[in-house]
PDB file of N, CA and C in Angstrom:
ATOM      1  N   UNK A   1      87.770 121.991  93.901  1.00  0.00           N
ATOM      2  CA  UNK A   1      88.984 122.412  93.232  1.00  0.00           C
ATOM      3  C   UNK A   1      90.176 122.162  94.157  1.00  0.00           C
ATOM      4  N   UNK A   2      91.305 121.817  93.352  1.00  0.00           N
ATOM      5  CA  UNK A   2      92.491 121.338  94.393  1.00  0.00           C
ATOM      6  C   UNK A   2      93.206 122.541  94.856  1.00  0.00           C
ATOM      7  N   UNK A   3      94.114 122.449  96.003  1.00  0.00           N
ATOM      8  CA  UNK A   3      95.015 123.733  95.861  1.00  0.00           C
ATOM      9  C   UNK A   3      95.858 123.319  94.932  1.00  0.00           C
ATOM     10  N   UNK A   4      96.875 124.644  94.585  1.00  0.00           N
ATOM     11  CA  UNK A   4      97.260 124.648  93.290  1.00  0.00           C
ATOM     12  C   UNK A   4      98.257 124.191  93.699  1.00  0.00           C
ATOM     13  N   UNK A   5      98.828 124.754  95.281  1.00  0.00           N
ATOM     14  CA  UNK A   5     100.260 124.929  95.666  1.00  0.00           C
ATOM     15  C   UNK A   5     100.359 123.278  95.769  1.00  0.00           C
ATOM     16  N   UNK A   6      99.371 122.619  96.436  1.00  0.00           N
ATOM     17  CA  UNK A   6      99.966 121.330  96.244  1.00  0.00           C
ATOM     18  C   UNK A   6      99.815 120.753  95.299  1.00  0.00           C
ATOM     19  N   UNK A   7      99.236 120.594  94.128  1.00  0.00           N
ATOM     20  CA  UNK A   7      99.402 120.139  92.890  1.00  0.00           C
ATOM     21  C   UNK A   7     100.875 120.389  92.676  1.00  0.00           C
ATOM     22  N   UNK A   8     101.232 121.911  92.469  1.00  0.00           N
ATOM     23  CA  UNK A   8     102.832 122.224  92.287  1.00  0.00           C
ATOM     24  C   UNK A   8     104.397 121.671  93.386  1.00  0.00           C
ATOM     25  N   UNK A   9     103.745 121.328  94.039  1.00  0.00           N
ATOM     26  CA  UNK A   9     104.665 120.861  95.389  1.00  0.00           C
ATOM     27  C   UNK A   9     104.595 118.809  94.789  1.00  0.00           C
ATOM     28  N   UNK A  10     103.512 118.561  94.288  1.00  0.00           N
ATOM     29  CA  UNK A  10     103.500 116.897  93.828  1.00  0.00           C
ATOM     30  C   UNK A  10     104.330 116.875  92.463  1.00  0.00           C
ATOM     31  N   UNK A  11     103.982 117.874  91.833  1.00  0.00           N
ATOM     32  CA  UNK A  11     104.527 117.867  90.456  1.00  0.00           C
ATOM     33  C   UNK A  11     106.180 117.950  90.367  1.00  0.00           C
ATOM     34  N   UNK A  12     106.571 118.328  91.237  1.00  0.00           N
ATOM     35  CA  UNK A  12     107.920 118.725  91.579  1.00  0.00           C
ATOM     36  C   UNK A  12     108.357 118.132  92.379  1.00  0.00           C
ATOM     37  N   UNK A  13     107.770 116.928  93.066  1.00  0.00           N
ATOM     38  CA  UNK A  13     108.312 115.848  93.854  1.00  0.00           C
ATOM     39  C   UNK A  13     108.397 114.802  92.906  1.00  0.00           C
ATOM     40  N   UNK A  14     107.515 114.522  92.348  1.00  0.00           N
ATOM     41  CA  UNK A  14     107.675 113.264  91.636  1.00  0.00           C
ATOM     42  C   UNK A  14     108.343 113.708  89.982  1.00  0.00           C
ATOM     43  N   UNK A  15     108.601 115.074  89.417  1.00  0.00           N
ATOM     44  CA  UNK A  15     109.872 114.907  88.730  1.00  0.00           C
ATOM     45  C   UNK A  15     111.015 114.670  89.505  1.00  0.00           C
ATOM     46  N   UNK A  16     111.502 115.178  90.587  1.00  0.00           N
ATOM     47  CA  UNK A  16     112.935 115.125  91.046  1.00  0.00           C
ATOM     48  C   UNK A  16     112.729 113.203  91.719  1.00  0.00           C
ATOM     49  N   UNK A  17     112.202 112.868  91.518  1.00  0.00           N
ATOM     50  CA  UNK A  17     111.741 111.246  91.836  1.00  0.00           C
ATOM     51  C   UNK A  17     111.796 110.129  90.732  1.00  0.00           C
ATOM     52  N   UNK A  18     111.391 110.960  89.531  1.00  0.00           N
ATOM     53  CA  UNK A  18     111.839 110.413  88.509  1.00  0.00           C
ATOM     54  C   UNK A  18     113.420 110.604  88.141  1.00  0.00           C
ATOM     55  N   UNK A  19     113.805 111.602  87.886  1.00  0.00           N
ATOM     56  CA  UNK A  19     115.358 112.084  87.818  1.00  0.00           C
ATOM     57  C   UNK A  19     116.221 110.702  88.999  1.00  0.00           C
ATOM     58  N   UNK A  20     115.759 111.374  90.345  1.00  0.00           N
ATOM     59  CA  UNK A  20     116.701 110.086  91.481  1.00  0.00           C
ATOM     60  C   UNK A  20     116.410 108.686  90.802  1.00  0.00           C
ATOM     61  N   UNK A  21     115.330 108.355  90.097  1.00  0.00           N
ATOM     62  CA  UNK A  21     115.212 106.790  89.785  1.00  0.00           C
ATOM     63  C   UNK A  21     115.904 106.181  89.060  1.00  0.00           C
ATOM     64  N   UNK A  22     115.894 107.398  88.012  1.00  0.00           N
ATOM     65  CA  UNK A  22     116.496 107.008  86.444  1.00  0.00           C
ATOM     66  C   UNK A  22     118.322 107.380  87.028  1.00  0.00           C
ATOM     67  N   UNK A  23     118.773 107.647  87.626  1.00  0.00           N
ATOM     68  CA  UNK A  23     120.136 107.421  87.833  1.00  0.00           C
ATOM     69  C   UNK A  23     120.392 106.756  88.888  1.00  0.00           C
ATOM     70  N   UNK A  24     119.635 106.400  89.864  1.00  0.00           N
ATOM     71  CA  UNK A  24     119.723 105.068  90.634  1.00  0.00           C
ATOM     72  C   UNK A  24     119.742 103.616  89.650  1.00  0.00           C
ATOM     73  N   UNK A  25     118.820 103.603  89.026  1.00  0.00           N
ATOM     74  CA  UNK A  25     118.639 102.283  88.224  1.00  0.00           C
ATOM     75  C   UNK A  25     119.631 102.561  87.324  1.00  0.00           C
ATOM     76  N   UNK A  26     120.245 103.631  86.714  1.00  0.00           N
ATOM     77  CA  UNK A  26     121.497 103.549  85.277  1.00  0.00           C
ATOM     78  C   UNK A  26     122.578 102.862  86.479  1.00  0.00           C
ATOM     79  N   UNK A  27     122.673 103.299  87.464  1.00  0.00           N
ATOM     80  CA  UNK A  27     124.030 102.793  88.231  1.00  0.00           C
ATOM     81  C   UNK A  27     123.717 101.492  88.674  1.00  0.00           C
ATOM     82  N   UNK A  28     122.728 101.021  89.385  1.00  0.00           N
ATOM     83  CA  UNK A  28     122.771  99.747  89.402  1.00  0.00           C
ATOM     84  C   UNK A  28     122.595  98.688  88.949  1.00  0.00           C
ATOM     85  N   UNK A  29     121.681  99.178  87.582  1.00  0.00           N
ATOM     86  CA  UNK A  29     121.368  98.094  86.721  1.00  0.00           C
ATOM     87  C   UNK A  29     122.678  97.935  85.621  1.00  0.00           C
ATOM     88  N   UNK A  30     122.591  98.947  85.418  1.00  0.00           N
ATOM     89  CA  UNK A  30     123.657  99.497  84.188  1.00  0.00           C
ATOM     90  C   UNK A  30     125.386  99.265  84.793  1.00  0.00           C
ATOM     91  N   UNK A  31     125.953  99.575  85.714  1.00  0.00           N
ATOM     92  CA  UNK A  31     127.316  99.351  86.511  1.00  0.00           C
ATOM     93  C   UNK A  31     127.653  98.078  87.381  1.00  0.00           C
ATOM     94  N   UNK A  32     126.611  97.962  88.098  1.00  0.00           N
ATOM     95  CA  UNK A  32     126.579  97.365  89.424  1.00  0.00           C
ATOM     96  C   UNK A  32     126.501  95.583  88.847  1.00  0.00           C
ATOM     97  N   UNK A  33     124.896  95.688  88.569  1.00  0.00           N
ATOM     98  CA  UNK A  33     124.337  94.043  88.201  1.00  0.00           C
ATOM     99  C   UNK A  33     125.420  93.282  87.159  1.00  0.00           C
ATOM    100  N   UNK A  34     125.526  94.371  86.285  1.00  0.00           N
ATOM    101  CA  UNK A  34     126.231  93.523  85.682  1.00  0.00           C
ATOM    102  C   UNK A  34     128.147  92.610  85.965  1.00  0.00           C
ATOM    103  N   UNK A  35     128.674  93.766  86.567  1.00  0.00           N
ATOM    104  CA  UNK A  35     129.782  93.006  87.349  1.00  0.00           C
ATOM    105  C   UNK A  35     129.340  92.324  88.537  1.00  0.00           C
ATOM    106  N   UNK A  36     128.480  91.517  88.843  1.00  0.00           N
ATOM    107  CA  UNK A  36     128.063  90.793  90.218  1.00  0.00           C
ATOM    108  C   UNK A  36     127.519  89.327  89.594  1.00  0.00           C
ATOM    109  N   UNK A  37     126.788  89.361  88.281  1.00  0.00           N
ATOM    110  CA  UNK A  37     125.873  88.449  88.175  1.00  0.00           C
ATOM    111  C   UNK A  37     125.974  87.806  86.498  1.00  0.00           C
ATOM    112  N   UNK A  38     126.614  86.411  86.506  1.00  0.00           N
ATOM    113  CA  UNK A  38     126.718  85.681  85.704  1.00  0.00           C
ATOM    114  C   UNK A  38     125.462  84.924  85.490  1.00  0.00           C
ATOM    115  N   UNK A  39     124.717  85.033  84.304  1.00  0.00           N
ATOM    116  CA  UNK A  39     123.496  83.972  84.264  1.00  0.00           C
ATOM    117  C   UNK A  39     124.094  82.610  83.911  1.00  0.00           C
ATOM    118  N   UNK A  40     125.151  82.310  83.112  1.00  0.00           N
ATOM    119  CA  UNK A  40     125.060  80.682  83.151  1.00  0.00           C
ATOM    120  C   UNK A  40     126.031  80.479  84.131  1.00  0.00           C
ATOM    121  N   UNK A  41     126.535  81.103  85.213  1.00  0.00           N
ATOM    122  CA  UNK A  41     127.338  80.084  86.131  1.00  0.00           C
ATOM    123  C   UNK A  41     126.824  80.962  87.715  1.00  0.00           C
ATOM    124  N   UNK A  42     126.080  80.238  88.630  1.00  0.00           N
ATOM    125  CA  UNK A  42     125.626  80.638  89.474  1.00  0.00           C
ATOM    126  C   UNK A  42     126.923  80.510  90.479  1.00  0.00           C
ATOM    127  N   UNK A  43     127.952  79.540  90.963  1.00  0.00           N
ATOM    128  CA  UNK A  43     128.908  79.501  91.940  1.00  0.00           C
ATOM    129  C   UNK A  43     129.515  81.032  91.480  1.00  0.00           C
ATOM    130  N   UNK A  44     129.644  81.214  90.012  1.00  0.00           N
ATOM    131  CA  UNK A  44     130.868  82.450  89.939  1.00  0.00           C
ATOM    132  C   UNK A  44     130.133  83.407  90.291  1.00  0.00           C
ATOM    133  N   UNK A  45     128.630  83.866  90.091  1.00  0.00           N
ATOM    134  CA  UNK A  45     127.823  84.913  90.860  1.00  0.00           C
ATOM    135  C   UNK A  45     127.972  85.077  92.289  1.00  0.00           C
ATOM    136  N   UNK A  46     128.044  83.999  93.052  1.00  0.00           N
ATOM    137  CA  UNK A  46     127.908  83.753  94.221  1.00  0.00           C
ATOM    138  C   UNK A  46     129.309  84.448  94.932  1.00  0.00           C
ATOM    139  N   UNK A  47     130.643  83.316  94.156  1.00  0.00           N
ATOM    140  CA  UNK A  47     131.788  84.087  94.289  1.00  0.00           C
ATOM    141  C   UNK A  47     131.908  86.070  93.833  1.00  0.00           C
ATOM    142  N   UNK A  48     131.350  86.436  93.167  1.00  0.00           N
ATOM    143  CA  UNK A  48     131.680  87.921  92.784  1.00  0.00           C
ATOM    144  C   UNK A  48     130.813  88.222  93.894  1.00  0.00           C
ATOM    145  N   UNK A  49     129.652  88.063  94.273  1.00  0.00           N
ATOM    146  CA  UNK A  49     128.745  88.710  95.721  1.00  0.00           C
ATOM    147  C   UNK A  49     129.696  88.619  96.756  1.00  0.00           C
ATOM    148  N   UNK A  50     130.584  87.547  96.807  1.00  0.00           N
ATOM    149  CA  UNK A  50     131.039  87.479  98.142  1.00  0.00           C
ATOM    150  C   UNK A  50     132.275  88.303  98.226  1.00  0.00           C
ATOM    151  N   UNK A  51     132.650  88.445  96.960  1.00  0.00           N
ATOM    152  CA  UNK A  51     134.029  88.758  97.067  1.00  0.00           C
ATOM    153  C   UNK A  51     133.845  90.956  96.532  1.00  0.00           C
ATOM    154  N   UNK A  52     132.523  91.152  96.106  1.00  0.00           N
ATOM    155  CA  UNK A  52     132.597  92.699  96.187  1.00  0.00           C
ATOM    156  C   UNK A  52     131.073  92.814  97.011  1.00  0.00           C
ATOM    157  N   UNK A  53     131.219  92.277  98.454  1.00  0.00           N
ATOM    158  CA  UNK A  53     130.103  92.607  99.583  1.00  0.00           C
ATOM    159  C   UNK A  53     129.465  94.054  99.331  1.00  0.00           C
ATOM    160  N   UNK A  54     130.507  95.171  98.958  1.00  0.00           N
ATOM    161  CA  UNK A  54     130.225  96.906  99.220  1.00  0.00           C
ATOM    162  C   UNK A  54     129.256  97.240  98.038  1.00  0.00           C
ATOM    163  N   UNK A  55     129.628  96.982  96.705  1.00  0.00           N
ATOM    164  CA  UNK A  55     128.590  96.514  95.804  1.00  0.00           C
ATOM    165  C   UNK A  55     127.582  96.025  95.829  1.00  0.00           C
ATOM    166  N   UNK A  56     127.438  95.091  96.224  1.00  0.00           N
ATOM    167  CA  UNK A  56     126.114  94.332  96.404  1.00  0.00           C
ATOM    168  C   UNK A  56     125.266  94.826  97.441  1.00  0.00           C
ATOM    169  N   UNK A  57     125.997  95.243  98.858  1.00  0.00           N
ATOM    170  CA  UNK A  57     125.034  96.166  99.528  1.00  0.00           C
ATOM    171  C   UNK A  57     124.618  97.741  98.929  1.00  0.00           C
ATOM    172  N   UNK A  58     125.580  98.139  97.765  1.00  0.00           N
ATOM    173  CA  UNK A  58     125.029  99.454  96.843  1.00  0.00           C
ATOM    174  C   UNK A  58     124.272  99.202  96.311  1.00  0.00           C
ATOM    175  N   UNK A  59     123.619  98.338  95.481  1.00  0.00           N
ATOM    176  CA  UNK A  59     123.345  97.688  94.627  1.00  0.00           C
ATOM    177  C   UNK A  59     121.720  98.099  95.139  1.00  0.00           C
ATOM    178  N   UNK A  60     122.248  96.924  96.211  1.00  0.00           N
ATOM    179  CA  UNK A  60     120.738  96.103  96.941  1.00  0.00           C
ATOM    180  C   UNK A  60     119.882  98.097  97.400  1.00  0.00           C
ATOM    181  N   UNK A  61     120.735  98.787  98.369  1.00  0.00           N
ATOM    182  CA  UNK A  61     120.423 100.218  98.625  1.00  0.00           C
ATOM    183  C   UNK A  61     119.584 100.970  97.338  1.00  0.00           C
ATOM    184  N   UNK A  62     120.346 100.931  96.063  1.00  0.00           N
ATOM    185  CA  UNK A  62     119.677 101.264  94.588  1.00  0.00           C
ATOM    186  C   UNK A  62     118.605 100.832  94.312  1.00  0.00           C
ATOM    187  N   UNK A  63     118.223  99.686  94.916  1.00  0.00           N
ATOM    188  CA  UNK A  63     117.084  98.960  94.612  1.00  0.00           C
ATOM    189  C   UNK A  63     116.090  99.540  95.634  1.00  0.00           C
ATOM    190  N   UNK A  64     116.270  99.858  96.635  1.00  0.00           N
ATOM    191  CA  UNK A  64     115.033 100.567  97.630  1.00  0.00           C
ATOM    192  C   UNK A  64     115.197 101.713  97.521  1.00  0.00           C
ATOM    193  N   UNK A  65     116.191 102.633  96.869  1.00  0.00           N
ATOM    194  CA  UNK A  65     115.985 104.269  96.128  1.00  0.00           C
ATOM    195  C   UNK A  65     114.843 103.997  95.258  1.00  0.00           C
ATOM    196  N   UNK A  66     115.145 102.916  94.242  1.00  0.00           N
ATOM    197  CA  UNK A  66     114.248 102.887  93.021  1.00  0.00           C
ATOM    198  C   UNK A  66     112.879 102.937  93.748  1.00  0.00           C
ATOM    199  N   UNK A  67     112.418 101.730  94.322  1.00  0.00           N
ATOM    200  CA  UNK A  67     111.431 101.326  95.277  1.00  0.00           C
ATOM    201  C   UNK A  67     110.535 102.553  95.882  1.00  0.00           C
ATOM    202  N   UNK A  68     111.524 103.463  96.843  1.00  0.00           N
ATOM    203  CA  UNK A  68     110.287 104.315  97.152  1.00  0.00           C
ATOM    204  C   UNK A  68     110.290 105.487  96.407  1.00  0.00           C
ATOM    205  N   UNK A  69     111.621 105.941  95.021  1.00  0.00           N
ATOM    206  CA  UNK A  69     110.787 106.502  94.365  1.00  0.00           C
ATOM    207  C   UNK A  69     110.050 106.791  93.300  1.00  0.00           C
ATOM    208  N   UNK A  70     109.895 105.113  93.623  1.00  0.00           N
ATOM    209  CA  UNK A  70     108.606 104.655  92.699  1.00  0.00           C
ATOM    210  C   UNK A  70     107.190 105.066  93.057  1.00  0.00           C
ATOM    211  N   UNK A  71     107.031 104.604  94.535  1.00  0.00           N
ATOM    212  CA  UNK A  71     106.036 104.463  95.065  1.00  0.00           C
ATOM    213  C   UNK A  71     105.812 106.354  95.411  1.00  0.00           C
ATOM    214  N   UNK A  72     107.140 107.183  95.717  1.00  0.00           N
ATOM    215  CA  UNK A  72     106.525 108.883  95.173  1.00  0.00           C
ATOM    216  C   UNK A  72     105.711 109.479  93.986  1.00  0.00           C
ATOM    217  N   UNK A  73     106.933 108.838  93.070  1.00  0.00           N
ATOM    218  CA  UNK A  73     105.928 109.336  91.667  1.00  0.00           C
ATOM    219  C   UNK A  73     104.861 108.842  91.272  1.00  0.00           C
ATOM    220  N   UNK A  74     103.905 107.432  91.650  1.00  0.00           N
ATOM    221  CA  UNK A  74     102.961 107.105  91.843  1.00  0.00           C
ATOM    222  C   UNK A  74     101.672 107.821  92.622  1.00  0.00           C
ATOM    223  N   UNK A  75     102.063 107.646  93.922  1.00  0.00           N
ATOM    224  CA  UNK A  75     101.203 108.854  94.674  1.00  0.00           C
ATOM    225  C   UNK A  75     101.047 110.031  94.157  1.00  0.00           C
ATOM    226  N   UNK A  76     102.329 110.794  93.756  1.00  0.00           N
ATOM    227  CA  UNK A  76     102.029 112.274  93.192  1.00  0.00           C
ATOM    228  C   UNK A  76     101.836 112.429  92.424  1.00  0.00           C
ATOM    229  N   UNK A  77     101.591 111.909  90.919  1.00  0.00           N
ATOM    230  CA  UNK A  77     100.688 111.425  89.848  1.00  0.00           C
ATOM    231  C   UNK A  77      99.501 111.520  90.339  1.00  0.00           C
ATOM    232  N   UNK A  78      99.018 110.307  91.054  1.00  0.00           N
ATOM    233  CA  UNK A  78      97.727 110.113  91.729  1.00  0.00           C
ATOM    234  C   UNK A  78      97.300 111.415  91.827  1.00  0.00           C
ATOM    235  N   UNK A  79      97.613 112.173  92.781  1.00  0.00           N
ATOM    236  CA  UNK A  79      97.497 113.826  93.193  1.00  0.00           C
ATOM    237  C   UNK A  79      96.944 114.483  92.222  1.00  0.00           C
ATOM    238  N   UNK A  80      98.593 114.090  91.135  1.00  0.00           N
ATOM    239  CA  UNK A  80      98.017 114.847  90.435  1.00  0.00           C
ATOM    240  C   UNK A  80      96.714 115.328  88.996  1.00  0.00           C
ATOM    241  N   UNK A  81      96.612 113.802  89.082  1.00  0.00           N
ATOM    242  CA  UNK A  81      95.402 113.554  87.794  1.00  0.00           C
ATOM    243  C   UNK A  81      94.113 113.488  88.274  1.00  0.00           C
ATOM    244  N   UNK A  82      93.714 113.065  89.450  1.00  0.00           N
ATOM    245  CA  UNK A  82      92.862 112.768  90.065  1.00  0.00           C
ATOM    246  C   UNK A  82      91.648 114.712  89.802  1.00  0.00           C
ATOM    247  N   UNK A  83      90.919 114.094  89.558  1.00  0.00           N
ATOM    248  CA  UNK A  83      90.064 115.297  89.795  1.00  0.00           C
ATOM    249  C   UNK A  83      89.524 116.058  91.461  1.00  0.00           C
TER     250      UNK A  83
END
């Protein structure tokens, strides 16, 4: 049998992991990508990266929020289904 406390300590990491994801990814997918990245003209992408650097390093940062807390709510899932 598991302890409970950590079942409850995973369960409550990987909601507040989901919550940080889902408004990491609304801001960068949703705000960010889209003022940076033209699909049919790659020079003007290139130009908007260069020309809003602070963005694109937010951006890129949003993307390794998402990243590890992905890889939280995964593990603590794991935790928590696992018999």
């Amino acid at each position: 049998m598991k302890n409970v406390k950590s079942i409850r300590s995973w369960s409550l990491i990987s909601g507040v992991s989901i919550f940080i994801m889902a408004l990491a990814a609304g801001i960068a997918y949703g705000m960010i990508f889209p003022s940076l990245y033209r699909e049919a003209d790659p020079m003007q992408t290139l130009q908007l990266i260069e020309a809003n650097k602070g963005s694109f390093r937010a951006m890129n940062l949003l993307f390794m929020v998402i990243l590890v807390t992905d890889l939280l709510v995964s593990y603590g899932f794991c935790v928590i289904i696992t018999p």
